[in-house]
N, C-alpha and C. Protein backbone atom coordinates (compact mmCIF):
# COMPACT_ATOMS: atom_id res chain seq x y z
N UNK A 1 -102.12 -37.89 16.43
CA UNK A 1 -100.69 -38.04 16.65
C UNK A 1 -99.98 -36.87 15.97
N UNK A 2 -98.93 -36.11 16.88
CA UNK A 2 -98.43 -35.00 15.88
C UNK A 2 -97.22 -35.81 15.42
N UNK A 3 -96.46 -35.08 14.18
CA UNK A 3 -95.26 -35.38 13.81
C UNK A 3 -94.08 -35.18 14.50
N UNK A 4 -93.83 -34.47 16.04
CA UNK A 4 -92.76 -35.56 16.86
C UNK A 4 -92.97 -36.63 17.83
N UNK A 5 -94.12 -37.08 17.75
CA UNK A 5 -94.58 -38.20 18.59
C UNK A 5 -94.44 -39.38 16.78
N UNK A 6 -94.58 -38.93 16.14
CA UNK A 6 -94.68 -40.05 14.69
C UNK A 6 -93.07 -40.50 14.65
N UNK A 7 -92.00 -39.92 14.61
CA UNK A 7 -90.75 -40.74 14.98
C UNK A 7 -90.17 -41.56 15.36
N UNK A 8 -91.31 -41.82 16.89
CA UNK A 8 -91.12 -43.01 17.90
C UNK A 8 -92.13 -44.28 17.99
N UNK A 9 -92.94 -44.27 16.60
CA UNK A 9 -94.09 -45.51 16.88
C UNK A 9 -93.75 -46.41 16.71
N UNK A 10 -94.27 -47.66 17.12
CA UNK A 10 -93.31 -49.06 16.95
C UNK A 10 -93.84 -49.35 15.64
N UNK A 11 -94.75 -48.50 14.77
CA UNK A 11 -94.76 -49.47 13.34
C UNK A 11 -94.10 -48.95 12.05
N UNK A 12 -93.02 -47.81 12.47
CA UNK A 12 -92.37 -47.06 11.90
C UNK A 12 -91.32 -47.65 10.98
N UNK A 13 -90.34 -49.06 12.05
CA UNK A 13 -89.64 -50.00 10.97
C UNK A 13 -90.90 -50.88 10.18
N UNK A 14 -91.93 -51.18 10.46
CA UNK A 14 -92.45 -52.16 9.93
C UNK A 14 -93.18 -51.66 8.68
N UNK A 15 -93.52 -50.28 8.71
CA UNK A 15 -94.13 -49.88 7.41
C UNK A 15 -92.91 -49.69 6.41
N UNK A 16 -91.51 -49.22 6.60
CA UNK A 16 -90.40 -49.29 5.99
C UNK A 16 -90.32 -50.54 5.42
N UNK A 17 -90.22 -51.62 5.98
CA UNK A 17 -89.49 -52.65 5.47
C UNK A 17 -90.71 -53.36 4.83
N UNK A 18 -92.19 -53.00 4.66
CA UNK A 18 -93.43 -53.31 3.88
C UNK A 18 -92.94 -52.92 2.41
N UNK A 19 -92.44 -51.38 2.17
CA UNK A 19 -92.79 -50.63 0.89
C UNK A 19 -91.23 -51.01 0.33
N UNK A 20 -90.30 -51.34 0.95
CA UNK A 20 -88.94 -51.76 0.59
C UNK A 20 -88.82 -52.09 -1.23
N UNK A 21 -88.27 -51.55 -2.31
CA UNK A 21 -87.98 -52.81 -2.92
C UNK A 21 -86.24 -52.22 -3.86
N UNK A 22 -85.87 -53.50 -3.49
CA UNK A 22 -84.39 -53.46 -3.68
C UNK A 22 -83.89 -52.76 -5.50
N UNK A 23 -83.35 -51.70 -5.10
CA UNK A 23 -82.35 -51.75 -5.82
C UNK A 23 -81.28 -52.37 -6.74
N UNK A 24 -80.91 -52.45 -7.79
CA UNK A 24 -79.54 -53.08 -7.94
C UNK A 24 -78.75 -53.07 -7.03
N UNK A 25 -78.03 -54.20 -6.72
CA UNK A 25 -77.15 -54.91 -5.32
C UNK A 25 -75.36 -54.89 -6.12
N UNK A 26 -74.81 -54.51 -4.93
CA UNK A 26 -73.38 -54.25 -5.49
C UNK A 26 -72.98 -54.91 -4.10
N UNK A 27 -71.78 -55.72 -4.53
CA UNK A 27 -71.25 -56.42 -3.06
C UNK A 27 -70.20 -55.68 -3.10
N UNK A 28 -70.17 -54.73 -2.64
CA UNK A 28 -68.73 -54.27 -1.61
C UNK A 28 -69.33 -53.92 -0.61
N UNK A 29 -68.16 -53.79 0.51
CA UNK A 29 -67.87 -53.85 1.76
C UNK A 29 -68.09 -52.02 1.96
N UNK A 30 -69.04 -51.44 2.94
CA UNK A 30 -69.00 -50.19 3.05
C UNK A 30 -68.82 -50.41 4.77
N UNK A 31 -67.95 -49.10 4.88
CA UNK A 31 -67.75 -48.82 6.70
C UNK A 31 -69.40 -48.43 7.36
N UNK A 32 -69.36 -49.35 8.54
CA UNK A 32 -70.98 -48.73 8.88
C UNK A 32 -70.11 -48.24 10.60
N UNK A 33 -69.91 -46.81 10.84
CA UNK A 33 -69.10 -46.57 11.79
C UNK A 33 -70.14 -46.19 12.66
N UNK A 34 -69.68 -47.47 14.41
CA UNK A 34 -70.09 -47.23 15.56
C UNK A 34 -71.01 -48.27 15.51
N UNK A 35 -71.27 -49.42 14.85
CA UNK A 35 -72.35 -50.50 14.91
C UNK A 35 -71.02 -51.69 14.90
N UNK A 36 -71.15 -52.00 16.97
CA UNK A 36 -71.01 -53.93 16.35
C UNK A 36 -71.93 -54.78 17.00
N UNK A 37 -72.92 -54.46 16.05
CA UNK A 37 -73.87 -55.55 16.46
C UNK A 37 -74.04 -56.69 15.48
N UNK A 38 -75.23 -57.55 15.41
CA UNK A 38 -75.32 -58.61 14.06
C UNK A 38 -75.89 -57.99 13.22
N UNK A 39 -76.07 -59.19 11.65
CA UNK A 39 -76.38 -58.24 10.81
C UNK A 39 -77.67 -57.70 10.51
N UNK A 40 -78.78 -58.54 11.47
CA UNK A 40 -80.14 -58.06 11.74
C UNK A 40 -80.28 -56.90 12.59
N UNK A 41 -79.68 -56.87 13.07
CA UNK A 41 -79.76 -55.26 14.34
C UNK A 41 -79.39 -54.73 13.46
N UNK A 42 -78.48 -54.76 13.20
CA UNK A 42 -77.49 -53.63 12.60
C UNK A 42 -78.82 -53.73 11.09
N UNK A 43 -79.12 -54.06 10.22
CA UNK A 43 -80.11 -53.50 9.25
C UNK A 43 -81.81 -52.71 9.79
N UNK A 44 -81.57 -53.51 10.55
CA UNK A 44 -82.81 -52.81 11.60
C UNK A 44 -82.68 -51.11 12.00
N UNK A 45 -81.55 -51.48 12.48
CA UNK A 45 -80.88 -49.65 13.08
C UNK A 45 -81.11 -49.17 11.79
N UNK A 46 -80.35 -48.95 10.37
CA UNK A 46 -80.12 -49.04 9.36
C UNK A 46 -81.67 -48.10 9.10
N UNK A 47 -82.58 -49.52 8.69
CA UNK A 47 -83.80 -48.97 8.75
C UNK A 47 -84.50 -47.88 9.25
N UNK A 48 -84.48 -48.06 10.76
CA UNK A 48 -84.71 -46.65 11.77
C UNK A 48 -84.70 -45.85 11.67
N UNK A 49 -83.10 -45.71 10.92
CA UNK A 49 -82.24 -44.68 10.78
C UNK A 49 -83.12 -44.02 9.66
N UNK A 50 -82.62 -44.63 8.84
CA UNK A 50 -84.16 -43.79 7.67
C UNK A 50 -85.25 -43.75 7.25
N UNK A 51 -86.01 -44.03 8.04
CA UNK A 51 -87.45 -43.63 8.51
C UNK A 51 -87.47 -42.53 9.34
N UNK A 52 -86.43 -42.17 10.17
CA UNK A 52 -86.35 -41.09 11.28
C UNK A 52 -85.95 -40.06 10.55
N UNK A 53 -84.63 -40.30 9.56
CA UNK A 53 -84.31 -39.18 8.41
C UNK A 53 -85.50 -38.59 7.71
N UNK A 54 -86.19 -39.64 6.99
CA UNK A 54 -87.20 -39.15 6.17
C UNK A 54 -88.31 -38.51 6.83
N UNK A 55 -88.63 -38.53 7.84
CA UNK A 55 -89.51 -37.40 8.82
C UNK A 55 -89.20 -36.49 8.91
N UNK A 56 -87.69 -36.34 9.31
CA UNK A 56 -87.27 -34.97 9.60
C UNK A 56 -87.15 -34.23 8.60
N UNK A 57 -86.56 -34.65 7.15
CA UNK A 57 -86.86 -34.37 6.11
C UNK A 57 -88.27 -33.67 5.54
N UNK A 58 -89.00 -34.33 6.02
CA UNK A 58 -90.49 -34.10 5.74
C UNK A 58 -90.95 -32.97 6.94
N UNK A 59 -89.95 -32.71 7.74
CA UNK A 59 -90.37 -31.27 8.56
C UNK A 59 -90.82 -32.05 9.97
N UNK A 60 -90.52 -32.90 10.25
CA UNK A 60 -91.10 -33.43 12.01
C UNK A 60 -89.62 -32.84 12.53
N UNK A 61 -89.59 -32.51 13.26
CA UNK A 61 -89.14 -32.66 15.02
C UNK A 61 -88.85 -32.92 16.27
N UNK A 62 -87.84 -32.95 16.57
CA UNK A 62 -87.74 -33.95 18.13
C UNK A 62 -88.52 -32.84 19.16
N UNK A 63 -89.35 -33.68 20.03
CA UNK A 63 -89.88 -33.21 21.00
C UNK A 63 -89.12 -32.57 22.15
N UNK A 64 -89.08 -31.71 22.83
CA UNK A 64 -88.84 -31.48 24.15
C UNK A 64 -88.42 -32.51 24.91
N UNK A 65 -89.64 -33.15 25.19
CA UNK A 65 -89.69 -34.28 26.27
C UNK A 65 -88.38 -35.24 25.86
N UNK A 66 -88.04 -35.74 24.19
CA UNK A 66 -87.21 -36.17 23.96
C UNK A 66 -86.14 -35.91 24.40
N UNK A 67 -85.83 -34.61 23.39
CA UNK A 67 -84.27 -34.05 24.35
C UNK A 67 -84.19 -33.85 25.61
N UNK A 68 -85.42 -33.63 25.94
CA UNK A 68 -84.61 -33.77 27.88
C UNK A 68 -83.69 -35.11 27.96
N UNK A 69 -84.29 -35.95 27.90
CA UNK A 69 -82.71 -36.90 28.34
C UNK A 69 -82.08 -37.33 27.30
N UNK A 70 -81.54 -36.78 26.66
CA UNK A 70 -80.37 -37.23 25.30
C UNK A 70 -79.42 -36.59 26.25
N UNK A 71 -78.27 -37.06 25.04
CA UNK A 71 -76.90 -36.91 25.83
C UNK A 71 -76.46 -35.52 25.12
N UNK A 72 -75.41 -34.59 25.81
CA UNK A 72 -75.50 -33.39 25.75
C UNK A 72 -73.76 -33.16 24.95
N UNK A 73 -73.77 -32.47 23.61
CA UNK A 73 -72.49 -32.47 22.75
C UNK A 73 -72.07 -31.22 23.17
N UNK A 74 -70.87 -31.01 23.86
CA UNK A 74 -70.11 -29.78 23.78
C UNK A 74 -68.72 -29.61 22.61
N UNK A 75 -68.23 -29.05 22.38
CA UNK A 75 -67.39 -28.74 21.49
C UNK A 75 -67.06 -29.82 20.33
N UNK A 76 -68.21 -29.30 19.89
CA UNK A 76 -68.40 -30.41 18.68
C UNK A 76 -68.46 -29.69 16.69
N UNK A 77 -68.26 -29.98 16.06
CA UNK A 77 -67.94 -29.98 14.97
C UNK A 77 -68.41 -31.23 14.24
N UNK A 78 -68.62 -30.77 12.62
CA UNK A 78 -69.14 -31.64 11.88
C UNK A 78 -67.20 -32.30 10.65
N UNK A 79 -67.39 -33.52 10.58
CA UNK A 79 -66.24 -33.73 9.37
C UNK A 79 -66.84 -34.81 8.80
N UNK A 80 -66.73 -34.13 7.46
CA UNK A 80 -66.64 -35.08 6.08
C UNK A 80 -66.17 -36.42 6.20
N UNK A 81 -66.30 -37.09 6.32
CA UNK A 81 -65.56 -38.54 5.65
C UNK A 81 -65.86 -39.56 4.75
N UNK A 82 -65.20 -39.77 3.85
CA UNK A 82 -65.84 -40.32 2.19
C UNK A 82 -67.37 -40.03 2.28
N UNK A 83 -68.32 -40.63 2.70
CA UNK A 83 -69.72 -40.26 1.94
C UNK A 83 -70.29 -39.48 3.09
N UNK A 84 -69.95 -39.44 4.21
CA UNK A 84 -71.12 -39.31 5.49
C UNK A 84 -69.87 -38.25 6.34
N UNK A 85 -70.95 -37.73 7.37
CA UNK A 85 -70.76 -36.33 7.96
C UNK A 85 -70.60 -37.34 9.02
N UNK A 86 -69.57 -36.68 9.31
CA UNK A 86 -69.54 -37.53 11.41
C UNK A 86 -69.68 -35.97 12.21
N UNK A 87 -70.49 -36.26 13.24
CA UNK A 87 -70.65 -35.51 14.40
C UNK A 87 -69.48 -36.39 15.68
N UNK A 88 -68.67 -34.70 15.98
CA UNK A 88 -67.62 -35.33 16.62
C UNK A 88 -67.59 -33.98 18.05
N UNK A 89 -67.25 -34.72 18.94
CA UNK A 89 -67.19 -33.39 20.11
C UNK A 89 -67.39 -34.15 21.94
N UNK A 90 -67.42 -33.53 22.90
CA UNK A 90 -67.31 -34.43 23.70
C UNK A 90 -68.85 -34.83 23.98
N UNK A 91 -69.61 -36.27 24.35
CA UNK A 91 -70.89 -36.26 25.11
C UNK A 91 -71.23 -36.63 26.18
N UNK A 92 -72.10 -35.67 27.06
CA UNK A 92 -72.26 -35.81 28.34
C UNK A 92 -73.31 -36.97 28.37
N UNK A 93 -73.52 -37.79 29.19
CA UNK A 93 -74.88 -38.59 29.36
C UNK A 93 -74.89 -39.01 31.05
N UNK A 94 -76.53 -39.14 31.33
CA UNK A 94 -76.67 -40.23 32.47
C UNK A 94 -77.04 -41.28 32.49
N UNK A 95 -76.31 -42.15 33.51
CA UNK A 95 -75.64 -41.64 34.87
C UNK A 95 -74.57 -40.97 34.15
N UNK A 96 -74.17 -40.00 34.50
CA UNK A 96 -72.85 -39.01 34.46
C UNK A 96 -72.01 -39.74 34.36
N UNK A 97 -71.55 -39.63 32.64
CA UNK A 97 -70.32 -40.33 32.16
C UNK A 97 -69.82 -39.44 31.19
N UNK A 98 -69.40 -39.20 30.26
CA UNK A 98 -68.11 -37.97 29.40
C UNK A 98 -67.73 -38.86 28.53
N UNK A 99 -67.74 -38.84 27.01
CA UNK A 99 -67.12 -39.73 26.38
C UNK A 99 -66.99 -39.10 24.73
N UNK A 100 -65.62 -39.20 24.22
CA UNK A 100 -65.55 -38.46 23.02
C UNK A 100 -66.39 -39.24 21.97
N UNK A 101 -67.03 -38.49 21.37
CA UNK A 101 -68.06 -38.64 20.04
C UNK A 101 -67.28 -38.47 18.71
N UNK A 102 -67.83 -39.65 17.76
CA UNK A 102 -67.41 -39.31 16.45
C UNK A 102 -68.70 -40.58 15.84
N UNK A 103 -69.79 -40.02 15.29
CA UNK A 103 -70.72 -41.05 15.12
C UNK A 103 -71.16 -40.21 13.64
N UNK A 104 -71.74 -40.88 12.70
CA UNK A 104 -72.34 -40.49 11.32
C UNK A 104 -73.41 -39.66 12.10
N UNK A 105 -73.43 -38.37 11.46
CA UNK A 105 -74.64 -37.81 11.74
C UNK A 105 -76.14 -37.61 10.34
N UNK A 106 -77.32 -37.98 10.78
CA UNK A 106 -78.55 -38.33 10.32
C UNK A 106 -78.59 -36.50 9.71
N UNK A 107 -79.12 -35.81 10.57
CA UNK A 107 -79.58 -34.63 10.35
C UNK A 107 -79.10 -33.42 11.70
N UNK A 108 -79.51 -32.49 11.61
CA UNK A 108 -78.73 -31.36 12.55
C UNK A 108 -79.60 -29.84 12.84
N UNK A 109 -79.75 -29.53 13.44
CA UNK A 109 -80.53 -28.09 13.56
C UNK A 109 -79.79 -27.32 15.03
N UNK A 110 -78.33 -26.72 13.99
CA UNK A 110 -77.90 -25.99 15.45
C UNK A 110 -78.69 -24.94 16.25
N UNK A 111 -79.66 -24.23 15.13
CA UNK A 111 -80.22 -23.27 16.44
C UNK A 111 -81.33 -23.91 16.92
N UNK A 112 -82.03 -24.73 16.45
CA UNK A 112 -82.47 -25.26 17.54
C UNK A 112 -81.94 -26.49 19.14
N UNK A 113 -80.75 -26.39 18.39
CA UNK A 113 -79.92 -27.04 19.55
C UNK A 113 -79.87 -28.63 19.44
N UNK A 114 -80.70 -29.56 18.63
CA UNK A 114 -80.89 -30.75 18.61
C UNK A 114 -79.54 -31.50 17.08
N UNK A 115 -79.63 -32.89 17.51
CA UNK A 115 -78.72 -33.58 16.35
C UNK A 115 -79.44 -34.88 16.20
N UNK A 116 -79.04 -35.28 15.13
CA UNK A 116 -79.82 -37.06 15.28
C UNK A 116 -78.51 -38.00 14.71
N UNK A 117 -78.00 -38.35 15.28
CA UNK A 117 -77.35 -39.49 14.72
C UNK A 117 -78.14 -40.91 14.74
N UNK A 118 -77.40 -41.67 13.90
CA UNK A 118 -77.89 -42.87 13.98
C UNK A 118 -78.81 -43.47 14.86
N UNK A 119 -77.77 -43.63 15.86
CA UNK A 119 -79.13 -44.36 17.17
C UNK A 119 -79.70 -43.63 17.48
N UNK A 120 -79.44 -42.00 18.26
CA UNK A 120 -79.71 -41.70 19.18
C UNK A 120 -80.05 -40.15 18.40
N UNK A 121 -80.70 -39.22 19.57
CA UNK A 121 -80.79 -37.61 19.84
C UNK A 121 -79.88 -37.21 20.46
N UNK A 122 -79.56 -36.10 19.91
CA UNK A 122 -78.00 -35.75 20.83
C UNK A 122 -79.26 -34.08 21.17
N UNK A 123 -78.77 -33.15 22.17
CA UNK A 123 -78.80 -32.07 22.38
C UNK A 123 -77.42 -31.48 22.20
N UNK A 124 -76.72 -30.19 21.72
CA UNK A 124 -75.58 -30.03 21.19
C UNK A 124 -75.97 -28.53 21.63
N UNK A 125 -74.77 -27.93 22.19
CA UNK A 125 -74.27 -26.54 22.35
C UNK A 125 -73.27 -26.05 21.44
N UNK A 126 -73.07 -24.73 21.48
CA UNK A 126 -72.46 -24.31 20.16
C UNK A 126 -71.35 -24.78 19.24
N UNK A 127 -71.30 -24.98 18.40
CA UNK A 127 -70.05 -25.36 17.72
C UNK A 127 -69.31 -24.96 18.14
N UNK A 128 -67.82 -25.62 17.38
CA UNK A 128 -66.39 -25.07 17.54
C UNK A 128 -66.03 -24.15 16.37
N UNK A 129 -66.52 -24.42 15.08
CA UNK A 129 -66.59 -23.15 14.06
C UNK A 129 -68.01 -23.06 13.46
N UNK A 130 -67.64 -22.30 12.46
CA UNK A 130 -68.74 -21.06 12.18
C UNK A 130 -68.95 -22.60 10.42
N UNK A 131 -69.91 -23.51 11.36
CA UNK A 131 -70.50 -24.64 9.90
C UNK A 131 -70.95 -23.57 8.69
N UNK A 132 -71.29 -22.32 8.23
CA UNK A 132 -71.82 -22.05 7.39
C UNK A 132 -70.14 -21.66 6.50
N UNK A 133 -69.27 -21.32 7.51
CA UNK A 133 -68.08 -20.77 6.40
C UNK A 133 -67.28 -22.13 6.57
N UNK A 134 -67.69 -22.89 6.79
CA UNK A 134 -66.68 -24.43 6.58
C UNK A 134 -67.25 -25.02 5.33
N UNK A 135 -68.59 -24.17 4.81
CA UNK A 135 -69.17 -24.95 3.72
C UNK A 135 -70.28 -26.07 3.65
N UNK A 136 -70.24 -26.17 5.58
CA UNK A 136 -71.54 -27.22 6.17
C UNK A 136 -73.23 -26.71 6.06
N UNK A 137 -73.89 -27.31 5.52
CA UNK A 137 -74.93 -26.96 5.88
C UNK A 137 -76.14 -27.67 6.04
N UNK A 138 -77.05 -27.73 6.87
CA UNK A 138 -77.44 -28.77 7.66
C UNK A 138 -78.61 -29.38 6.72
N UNK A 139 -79.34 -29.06 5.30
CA UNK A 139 -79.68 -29.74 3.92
C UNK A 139 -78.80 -30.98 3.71
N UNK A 140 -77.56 -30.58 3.19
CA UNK A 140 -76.28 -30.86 2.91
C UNK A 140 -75.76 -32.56 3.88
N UNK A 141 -76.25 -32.04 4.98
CA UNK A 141 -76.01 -33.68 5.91
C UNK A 141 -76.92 -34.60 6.38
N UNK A 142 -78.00 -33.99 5.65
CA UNK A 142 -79.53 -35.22 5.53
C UNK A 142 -79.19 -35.58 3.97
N UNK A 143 -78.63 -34.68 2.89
CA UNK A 143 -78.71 -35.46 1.90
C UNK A 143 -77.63 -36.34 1.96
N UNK A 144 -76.57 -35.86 2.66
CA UNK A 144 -75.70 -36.95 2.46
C UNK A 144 -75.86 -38.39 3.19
N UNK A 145 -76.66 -38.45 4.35
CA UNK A 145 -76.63 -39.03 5.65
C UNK A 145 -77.73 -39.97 4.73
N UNK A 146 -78.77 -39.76 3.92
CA UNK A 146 -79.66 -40.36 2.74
C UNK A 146 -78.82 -41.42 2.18
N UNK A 147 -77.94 -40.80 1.03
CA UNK A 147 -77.18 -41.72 0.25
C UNK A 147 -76.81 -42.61 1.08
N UNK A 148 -75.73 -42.21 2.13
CA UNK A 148 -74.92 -42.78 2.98
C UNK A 148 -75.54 -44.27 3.73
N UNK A 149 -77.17 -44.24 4.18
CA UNK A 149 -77.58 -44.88 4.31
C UNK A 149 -78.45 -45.95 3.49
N UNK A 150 -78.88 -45.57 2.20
CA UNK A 150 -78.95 -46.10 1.33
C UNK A 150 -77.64 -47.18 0.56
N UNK A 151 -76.71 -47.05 0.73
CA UNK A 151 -75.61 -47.62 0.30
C UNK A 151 -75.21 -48.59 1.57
N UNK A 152 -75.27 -48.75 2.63
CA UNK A 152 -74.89 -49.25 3.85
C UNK A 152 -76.18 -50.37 3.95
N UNK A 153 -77.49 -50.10 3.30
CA UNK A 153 -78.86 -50.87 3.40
C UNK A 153 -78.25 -51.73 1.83
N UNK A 154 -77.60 -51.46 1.18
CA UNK A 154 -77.51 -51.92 -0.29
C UNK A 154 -76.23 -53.08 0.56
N UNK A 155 -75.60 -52.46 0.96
CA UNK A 155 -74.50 -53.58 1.49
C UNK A 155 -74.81 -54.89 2.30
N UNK A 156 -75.80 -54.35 2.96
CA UNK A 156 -76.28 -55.07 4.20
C UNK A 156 -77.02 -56.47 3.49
N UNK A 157 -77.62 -55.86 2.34
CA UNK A 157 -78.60 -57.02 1.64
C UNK A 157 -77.65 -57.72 0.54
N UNK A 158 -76.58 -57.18 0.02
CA UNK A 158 -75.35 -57.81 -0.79
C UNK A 158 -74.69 -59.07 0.25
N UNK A 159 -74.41 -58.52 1.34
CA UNK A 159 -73.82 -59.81 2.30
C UNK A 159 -74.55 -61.01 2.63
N UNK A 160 -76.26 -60.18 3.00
CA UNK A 160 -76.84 -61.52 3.38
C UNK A 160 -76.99 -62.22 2.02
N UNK A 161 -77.33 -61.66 1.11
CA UNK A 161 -77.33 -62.36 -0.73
C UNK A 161 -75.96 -63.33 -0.55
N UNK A 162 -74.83 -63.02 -0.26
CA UNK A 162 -73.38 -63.74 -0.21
C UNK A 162 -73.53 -64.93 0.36
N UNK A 163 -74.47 -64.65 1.56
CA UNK A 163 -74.11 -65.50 3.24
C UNK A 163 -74.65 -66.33 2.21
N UNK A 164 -75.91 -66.42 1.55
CA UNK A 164 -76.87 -67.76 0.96
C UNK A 164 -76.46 -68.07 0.02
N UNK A 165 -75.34 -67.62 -0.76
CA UNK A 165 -74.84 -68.39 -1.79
C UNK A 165 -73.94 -69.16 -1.86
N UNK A 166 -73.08 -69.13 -0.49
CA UNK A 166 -72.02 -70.12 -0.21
C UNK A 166 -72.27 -71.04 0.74
């Protein structure tokens, strides 16, 4: 198996949520932007989400075959917001639909043309500015996109801790 076929195995959440062990738990409420699902999907995604980070981190890659059908970011730009980088710009997808983007972005490799947000692979054409003199740099939004998700997994297990105490 190479390391962009290792991204997509189905035991990828299950070895995550094996080696898991919790943190100190803080109950506040963190924004998890672009998820309304329940709170099992939504920790599941959560999960995904960083297991897919921590590969790419570790130097894997989206395949070809992948990005062929991801949805395609034109005039897109990265912005700060409190902990996490949103990828924002318009995205093409099929069936042929157009729809403005603003989703937390995972990790980023403009010259190679690919993005990872949360759910999905984006393919992305050039920015709208020059990310290296905005101070962006694509280290910079896996470490943050890390914390970011680490704190959103800390929340996730503070609520269900809540749900069982009342």
């Amino acid at each position: 198996m190479d390391t962009q076929t290792a991204l997509y195995t189905n035991e990828t959440v299950g070895k995550f949520l094996e080696g898991g062990s919790c943190a100190a738990r803080r109950c506040s409420k963190l924004p998890l932007y672009g998820f309304g699902k329940g709170g099992s999907e939504r920790r599941a995604d959560l999960l995904f989400a960083s297991e897919v980070l921590r590969c790419l981190r570790g130097g894997s890659t989206p395949s070809p075959r992948v990005l062929e059908w991801s949805g395609f970011v034109e005039h897109w730009t990265i912005v700060a917001q409190d902990e996490v980088c949103l990828l924002t710009g318009i995205v093409w997808r099929l069936p042929l639909s157009r729809n403005v983007l603003a989703t937390p972005l995972l990790a980023i490799d403009p010259a190679a043309g690919w993005a990872r947000v949360v759910g999905e692979w984006l393919t992305i054409g050039a920015p709208q500015l020059d990310l290296v003199a905005a101070g962006i740099h694509p280290e910079g939004v896996a470490d943050r996109a890390a914390r970011w998700l680490e704190r959103q997994l800390r929340a996730e297990d503070c609520d269900d801790e809540c749900l069982r105490q009342d």
